[in-house]
Structure formats: structure tokens, C-alpha cells
Protein backbone atom coordinates (compact mmCIF):
# COMPACT_ATOMS: atom_id res chain seq x y z
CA UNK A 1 53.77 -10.11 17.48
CA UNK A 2 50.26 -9.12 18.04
CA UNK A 3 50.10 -5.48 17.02
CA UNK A 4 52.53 -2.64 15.57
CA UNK A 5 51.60 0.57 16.37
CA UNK A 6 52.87 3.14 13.99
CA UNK A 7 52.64 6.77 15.05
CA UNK A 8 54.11 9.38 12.61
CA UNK A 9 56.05 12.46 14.90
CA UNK A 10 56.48 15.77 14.10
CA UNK A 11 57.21 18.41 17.04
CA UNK A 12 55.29 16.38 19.31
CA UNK A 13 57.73 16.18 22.40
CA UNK A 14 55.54 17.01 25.03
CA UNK A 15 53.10 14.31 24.29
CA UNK A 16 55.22 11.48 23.56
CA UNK A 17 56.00 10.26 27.11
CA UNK A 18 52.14 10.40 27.54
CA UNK A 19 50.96 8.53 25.03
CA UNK A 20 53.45 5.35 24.81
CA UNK A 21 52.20 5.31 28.81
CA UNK A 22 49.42 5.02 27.90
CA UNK A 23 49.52 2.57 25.28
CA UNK A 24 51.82 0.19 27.10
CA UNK A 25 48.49 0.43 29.89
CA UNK A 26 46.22 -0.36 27.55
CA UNK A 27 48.43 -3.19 25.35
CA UNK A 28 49.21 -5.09 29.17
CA UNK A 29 45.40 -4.63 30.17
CA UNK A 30 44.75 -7.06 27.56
CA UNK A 31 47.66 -9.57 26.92
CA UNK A 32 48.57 -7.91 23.76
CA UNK A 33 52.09 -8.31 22.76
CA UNK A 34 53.10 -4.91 20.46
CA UNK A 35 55.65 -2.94 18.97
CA UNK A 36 55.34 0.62 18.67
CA UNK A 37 57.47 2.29 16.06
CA UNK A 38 57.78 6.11 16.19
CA UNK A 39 58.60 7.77 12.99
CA UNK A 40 60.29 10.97 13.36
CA UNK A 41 59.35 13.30 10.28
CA UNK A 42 62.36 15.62 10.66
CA UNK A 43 61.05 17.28 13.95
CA UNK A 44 62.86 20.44 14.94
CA UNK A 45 61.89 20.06 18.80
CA UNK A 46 63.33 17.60 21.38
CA UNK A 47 61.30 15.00 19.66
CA UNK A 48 63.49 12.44 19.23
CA UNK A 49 65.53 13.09 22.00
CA UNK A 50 62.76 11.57 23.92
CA UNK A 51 62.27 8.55 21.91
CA UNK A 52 65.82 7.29 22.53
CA UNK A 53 65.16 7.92 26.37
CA UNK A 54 61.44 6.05 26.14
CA UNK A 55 63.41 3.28 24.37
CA UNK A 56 65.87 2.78 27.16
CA UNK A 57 62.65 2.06 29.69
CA UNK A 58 61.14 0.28 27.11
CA UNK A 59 62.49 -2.04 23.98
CA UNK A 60 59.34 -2.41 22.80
CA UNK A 61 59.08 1.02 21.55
CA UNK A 62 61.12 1.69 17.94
CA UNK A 63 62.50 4.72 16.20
CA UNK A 64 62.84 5.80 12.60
CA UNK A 65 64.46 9.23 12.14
CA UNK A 66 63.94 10.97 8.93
CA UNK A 67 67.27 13.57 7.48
CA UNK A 68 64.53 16.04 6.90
CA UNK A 69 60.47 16.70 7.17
CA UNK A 70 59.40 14.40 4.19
CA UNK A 71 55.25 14.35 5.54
CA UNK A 72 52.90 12.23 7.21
CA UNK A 73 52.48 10.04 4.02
CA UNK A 74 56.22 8.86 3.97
CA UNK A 75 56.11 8.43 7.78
CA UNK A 76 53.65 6.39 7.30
CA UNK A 77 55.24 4.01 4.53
CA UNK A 78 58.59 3.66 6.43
CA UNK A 79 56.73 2.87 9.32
CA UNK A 80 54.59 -0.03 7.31
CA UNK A 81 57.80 -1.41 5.75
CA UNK A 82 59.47 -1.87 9.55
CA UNK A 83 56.44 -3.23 11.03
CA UNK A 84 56.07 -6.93 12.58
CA UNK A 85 52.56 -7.36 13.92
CA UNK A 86 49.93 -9.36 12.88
CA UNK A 87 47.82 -6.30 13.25
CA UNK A 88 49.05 -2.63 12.13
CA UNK A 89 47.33 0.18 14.14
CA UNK A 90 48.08 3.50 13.18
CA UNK A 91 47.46 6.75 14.92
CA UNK A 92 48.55 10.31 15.54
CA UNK A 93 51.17 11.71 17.99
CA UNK A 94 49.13 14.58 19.21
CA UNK A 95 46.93 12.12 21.90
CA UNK A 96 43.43 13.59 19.96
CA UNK A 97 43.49 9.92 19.34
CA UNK A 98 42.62 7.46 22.37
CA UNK A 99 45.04 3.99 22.45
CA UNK A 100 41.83 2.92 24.45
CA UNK A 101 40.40 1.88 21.03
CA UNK A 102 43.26 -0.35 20.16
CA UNK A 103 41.49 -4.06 21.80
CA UNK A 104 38.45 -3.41 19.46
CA UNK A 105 40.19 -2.44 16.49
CA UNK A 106 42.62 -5.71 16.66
CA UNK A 107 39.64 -7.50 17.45
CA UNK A 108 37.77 -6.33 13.89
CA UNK A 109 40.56 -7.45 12.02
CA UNK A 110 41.43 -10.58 13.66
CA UNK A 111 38.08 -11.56 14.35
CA UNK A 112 35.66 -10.10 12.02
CA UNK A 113 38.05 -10.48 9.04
CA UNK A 114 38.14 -7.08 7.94
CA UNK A 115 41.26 -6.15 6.11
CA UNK A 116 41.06 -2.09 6.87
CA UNK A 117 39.03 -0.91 10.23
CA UNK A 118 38.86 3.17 10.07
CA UNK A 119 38.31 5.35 12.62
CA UNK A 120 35.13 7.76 12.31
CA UNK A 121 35.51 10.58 14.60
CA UNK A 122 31.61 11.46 14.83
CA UNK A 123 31.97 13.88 17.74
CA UNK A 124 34.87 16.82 16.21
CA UNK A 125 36.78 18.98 18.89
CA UNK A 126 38.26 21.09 16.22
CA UNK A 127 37.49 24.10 14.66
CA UNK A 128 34.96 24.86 11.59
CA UNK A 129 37.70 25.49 9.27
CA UNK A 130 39.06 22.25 9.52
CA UNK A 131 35.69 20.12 9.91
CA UNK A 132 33.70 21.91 7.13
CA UNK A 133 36.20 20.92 4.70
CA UNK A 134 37.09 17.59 5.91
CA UNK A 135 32.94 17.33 5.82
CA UNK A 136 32.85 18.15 1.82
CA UNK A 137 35.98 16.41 0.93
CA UNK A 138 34.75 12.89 2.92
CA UNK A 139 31.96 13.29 1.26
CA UNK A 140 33.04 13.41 -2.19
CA UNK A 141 35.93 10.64 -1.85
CA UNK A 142 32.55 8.72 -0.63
CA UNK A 143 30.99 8.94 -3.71
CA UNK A 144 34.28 9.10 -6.24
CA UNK A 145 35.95 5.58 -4.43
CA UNK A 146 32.04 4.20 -3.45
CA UNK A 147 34.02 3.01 -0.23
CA UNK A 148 30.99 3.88 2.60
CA UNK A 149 33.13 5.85 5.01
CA UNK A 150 32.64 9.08 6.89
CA UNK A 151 36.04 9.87 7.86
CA UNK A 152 38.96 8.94 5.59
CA UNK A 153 41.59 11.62 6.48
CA UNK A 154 41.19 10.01 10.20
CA UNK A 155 44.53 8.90 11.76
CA UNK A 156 43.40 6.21 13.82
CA UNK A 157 43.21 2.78 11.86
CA UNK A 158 44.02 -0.83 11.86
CA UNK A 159 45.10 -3.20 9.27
CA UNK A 160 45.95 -6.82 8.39
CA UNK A 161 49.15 -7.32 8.22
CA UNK A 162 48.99 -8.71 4.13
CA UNK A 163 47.35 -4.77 3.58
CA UNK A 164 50.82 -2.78 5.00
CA UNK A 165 52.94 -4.76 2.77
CA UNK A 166 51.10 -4.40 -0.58
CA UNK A 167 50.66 -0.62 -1.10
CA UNK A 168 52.47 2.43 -0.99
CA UNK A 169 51.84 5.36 0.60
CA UNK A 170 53.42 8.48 -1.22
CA UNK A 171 53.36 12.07 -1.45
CA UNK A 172 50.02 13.16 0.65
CA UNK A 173 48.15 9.97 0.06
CA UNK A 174 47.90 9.25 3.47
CA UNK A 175 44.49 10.69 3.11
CA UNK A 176 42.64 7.98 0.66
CA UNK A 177 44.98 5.07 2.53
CA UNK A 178 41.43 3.33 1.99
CA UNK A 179 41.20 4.30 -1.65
CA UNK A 180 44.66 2.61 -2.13
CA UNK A 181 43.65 -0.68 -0.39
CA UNK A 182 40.88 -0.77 -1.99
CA UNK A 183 42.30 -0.34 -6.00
CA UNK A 184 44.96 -3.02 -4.44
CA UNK A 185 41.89 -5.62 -4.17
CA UNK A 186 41.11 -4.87 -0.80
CA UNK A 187 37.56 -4.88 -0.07
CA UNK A 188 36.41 -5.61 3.03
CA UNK A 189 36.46 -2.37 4.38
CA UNK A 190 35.33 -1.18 7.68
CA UNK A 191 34.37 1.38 9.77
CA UNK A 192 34.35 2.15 13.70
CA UNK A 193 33.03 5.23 15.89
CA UNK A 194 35.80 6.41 17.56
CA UNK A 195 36.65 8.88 20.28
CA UNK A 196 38.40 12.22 19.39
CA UNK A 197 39.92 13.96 22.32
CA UNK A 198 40.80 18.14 22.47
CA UNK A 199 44.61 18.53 21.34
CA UNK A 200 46.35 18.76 24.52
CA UNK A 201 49.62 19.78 23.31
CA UNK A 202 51.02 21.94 20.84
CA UNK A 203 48.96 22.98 18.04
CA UNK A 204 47.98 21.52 15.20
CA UNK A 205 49.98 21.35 11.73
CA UNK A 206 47.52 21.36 9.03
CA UNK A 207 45.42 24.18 7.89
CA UNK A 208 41.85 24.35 6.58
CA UNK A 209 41.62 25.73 2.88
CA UNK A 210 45.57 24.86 1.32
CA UNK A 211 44.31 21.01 2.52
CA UNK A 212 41.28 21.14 1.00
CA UNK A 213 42.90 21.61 -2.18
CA UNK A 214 45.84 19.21 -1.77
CA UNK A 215 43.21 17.00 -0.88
CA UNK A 216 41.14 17.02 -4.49
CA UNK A 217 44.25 16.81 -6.02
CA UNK A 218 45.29 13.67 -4.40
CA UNK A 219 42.16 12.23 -5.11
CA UNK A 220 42.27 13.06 -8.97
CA UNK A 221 45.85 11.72 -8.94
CA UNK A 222 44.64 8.53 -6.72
CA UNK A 223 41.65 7.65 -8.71
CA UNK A 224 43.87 8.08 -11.91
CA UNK A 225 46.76 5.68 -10.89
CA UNK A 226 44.03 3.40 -9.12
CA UNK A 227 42.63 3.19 -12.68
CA UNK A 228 45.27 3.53 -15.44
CA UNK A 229 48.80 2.67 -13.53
CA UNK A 230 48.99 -0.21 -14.96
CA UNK A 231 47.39 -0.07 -18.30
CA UNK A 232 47.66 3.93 -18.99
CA UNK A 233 47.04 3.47 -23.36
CA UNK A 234 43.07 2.73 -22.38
CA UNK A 235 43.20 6.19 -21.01
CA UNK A 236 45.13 8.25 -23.27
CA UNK A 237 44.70 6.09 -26.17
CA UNK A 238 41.27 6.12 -26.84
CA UNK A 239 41.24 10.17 -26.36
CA UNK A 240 43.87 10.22 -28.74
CA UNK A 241 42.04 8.30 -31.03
CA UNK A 242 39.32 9.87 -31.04
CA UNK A 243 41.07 13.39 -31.16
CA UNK A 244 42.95 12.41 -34.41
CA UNK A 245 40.17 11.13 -35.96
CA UNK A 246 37.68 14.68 -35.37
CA UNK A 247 40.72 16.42 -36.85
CA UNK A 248 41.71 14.11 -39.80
CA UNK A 249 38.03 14.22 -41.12
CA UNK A 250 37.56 17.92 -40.79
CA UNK A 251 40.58 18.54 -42.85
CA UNK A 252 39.60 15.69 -45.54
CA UNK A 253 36.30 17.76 -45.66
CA UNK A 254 38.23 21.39 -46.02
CA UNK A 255 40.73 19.87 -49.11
CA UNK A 256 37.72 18.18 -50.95
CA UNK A 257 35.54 21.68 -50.53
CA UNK A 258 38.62 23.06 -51.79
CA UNK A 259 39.19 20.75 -54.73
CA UNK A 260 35.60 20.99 -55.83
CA UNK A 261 35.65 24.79 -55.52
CA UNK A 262 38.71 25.90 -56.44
CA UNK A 263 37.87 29.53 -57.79
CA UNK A 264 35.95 30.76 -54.26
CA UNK A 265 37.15 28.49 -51.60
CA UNK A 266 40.64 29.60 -50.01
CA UNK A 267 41.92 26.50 -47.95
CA UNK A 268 44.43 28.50 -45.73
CA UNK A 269 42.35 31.64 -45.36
CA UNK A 270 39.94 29.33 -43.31
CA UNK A 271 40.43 28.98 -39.38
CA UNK A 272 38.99 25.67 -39.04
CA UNK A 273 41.84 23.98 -41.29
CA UNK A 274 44.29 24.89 -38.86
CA UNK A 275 42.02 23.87 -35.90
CA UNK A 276 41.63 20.53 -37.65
CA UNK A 277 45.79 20.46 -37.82
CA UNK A 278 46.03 21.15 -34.71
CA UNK A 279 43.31 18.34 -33.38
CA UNK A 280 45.29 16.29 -35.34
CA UNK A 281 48.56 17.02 -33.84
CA UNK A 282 46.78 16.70 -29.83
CA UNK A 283 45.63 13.33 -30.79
CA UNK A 284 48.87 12.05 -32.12
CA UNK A 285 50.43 13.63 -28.74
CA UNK A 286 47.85 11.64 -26.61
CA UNK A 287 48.51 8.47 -28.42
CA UNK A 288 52.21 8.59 -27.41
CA UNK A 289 51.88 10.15 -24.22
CA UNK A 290 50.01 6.59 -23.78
CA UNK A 291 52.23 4.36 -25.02
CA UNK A 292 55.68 6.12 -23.92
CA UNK A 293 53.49 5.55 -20.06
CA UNK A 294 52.62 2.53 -20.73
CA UNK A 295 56.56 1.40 -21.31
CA UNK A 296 57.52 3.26 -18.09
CA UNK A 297 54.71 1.65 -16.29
CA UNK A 298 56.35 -1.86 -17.11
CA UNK A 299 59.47 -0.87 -16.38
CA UNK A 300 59.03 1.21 -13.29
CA UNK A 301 60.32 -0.65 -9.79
CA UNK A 302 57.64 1.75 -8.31
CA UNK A 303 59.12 2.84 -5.01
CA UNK A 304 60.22 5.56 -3.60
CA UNK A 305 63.00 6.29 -1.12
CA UNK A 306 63.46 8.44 2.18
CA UNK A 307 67.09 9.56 3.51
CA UNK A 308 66.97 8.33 7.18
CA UNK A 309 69.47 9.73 9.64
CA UNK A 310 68.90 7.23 12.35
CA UNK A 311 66.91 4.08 13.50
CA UNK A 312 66.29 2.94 16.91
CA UNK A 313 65.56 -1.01 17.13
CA UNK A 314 64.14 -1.50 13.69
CA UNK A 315 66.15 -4.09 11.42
CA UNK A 316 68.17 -2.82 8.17
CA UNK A 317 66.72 -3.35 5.16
């Protein structure tokens, strides 16, 4: 198998038909033997209706149906674990994304050895409250990951195969997909100009300012587990430390002023004694915070599981 094509769906019914047409054009254009797996995120619409009917005309096309709406990131990671290709191309349901860039992107990863290709949608047709933000967050994922890319929320990318299988994609990570491959020891790194067409159905299903937010969260959490997951005492432990330590020698210094002025010098009347307790306490806290993580982090199997109602050609685990 050449490529899989993984497409998270959510409500996207009327452009589904559309776009696997399209893809199958492109994918027989050039002799490229594909899969395309359609991951249902709990769609309320006639979305997956229409997969089981685009399946019967065509076998290459795959289903994964979700219980409920679990997001774009778990779509995504159910969609990497059922994948076959040599080459895993992902992109978004709503056909703003063009399968016409699907011969160059197989052909970066197969033959310029990159192990992620992603999408840069230099020319936006969207509106300011979703490219402003997308604008400052790129930007400072840029400079926090030092991975030189201009678009990292983009849905259109490509993959070796060996990438797919070695991370996870959870919660709304689906945005630093790059920062994940990249804390996984994946370096090579690429980037293409691609096009990004008007939405031509439906409407789109992520705001401006709530995904801003979401989005420096993620990256704090992202940068933090790309760091400390696996050795979490080097973060907490040396804070602890160091917290204990400001604390314990502020209250030696309070009990031997007290000791060598006992008439004038009341030890409890003084607000900094209890400070220094209380430093003390923090830096114990930190200390075991770090060591209770880093006895989950051994222990942990690390994955995370989706209830899925149905599955359409894709094998059972």
C-alpha cells in the first residue's frame, strides 16, 4: 500500500462524496495504490450514512465510527493505528484542502526522506478571527519547539509510515502533531506551500479566541510531557529542592536570632517564620509530587482508548 489517507469527519455529509471523487482522480492519475480511512467523530448529520454507501462503490475507502464526538485529535489517532500505507496523508473533510497535493507530498517523504511534510497554507480564505490567532500562536510554537514552520495547526500533512506508529495523538494535540514527532526523535521535518480553497460546505467548527487559548495550553502541556514524561523528578525535584532549602535556612536563621535574643525577639510573633514553614512544606510537596510521577510514569501503559460503535473495512485490533 502506497498511501493511507486519513480524513477525520464531523457533519461533513455534503462534501464527502466530493472529495473521495476526487481523491480516487487524483490517486489513479498517478499509479498510486491508497486506502482512505474516514473517521467519523460522532457526527449528528447523515455523515456516515454516506460512507457505508461510498464503500459499496469503492473498497478502498474505510470507516471508523466513534459512540460519541471525542475531537479531531482522537480521530486522528484511531485513524493512525488502522492505517496500512507506506505513506500517511492526512487532511480535512471540509475540501478547503486540495487531494491535488497528495503526488508531491508522497513524493517528499519517499523521495526526499523527510519523516513529517506539513502543509503551509500561505494564501488564507478565512476570516481575521481565525488567521490572526493562528498567526500569533504559529508563531510562538515556532520559537517554543524551534521546529521552522509557518503553519502547524494545518490539516493537510504526510508522514512515514515508522512516524504514525510511534506517537500519540490525545486530547487537542492534533495541533503540535510536529512538536510530538519531533520530542519522539523525529527531525527531519518539512514544510510545503499548499493550496487552501474557500469552505464550500457547511461551516466551519472551530472558533477564533476559545482556540487560541486551548491552543497555549496544549503547548505548555506538550512542551512539558515532551520534556519531563519520562523523567518528571528533574523537573519537580530540583524546585523542590531548592524550595526546602530557602525555607529550612530562613527558619535556622529565625530560632538562632531567637536563641541569642531571647528577652526581645518573639519567634512566633514574626511572619517570616511561618513563611519559612510554609516554603518548607511546598518544597517537600514538590519533591513527592516528583517522585510519586516519576513511579506512574514507569508504570503507565500510556494509551488511551475511544468507544467505537462501528468499523467499515478496517481490521480488529
Amino acid at each position: 500500500m502506497d498511501v493511507s489517507i486519513v480524513i477525520p469527519v464531523y457533519n461533513e455529509d455534503e462534501s464527502l462524496p466530493e472529495l473521495c471523487s476526487w481523491i480516487d482522480r487524483v490517486v489513479k492519475e498517478h499509479d498510486i495504490s491508497c486506502e482512505i480511512i474516514l473517521v467519523d467523530d460522532g457526527s449528528t448529520d447523515n455523515s456516515w450514512e454516506v460512507i457505508g454507501e461510498l464503500r459499496r462503490h469503492n473498497p478502498c475507502i474505510k470507516g471508523i465510527r466513534f459512540q460519541r464526538n471525542y475531537g479531531k485529535s482522537a480521530a486522528l489517532n484511531e485513524g493512525f493505528k488502522a492505517s496500512m500505507g507506506d505513506v500517511v496523508i492526512t487532511m480535512d473533510a471540509d475540501m478547503q484542502d486540495s487531494p491535488d497535493e497528495i503526488p508531491e507530498l508522497r513524493r517528499m517523504i519517499i523521495e526526499d526522506k523527510y519523516d513529517l511534510v506539513s502543509g503551509w497554507k500561505k494564501v488564507r480564505h478565512d476570516p481575521l478571527s481565525k488567521t490572526l490567532p493562528s498567526k500569533f500562536f504559529n508563531w510562538t510554537t515556532a520559537r517554543v519547539s524551534r521546529i521552522r514552520l509557518h503553519d502547524f495547526n494545518c490539516g493537510l500533512k504526510a508522514y512515514k509510515r515508522k512516524v504514525v506508529k510511534s506517537i500519540e495523538v490525545y486530547g487537542e494535540m492534533h495541533r503540535y502533531i510536529p512538536v510530538i514527532a519531533k520530542w519522539a526523535g523525529f527531525r527531519r521535518i518539512g514544510e510545503k506551500i499548499v493550496q487552501h480553497r474557500a469552505r464550500k460546505y457547511g461551516h466551519t467548527k472551530f472558533g477564533g479566541l476559545g482556540r487560541g487559548l486551548k491552543g497555549l495550553l496544549d503547548l505548555a502541556s506538550i512542551t512539558f510531557v515532551g520534556k519531563y514524561s519520562k523523567r518528571p523528578m528533574h523537573f519537580f525535584g530540583p524546585l523542590g529542592v531548592i524550595c526546602f532549602l530557602i525555607g529550612f535556612v530562613a527558619s535556622a536563621y529565625l530560632i538562632i536570632a531567637k536563641l541569642t535574643h531571647y528577652a526581645s525577639f518573639g519567634l512566633t510573633t514574626k511572619p517570616a517564620f511561618y513563611i519559612a514553614l510554609t516554603t518548607m512544606v511546598i518544597g517537600s510537596q514538590l519533591f513527592l509530587t516528583g517522585f510519586v510521577a516519576e513511579l506512574i510514569s514507569r508504570n503507565s501503559p500510556g494509551r488511551n482508548t475511544y468507544l467505537i460503535e462501528e468499523k467499515l473495512g478496517v481490521d480488529q485490533p
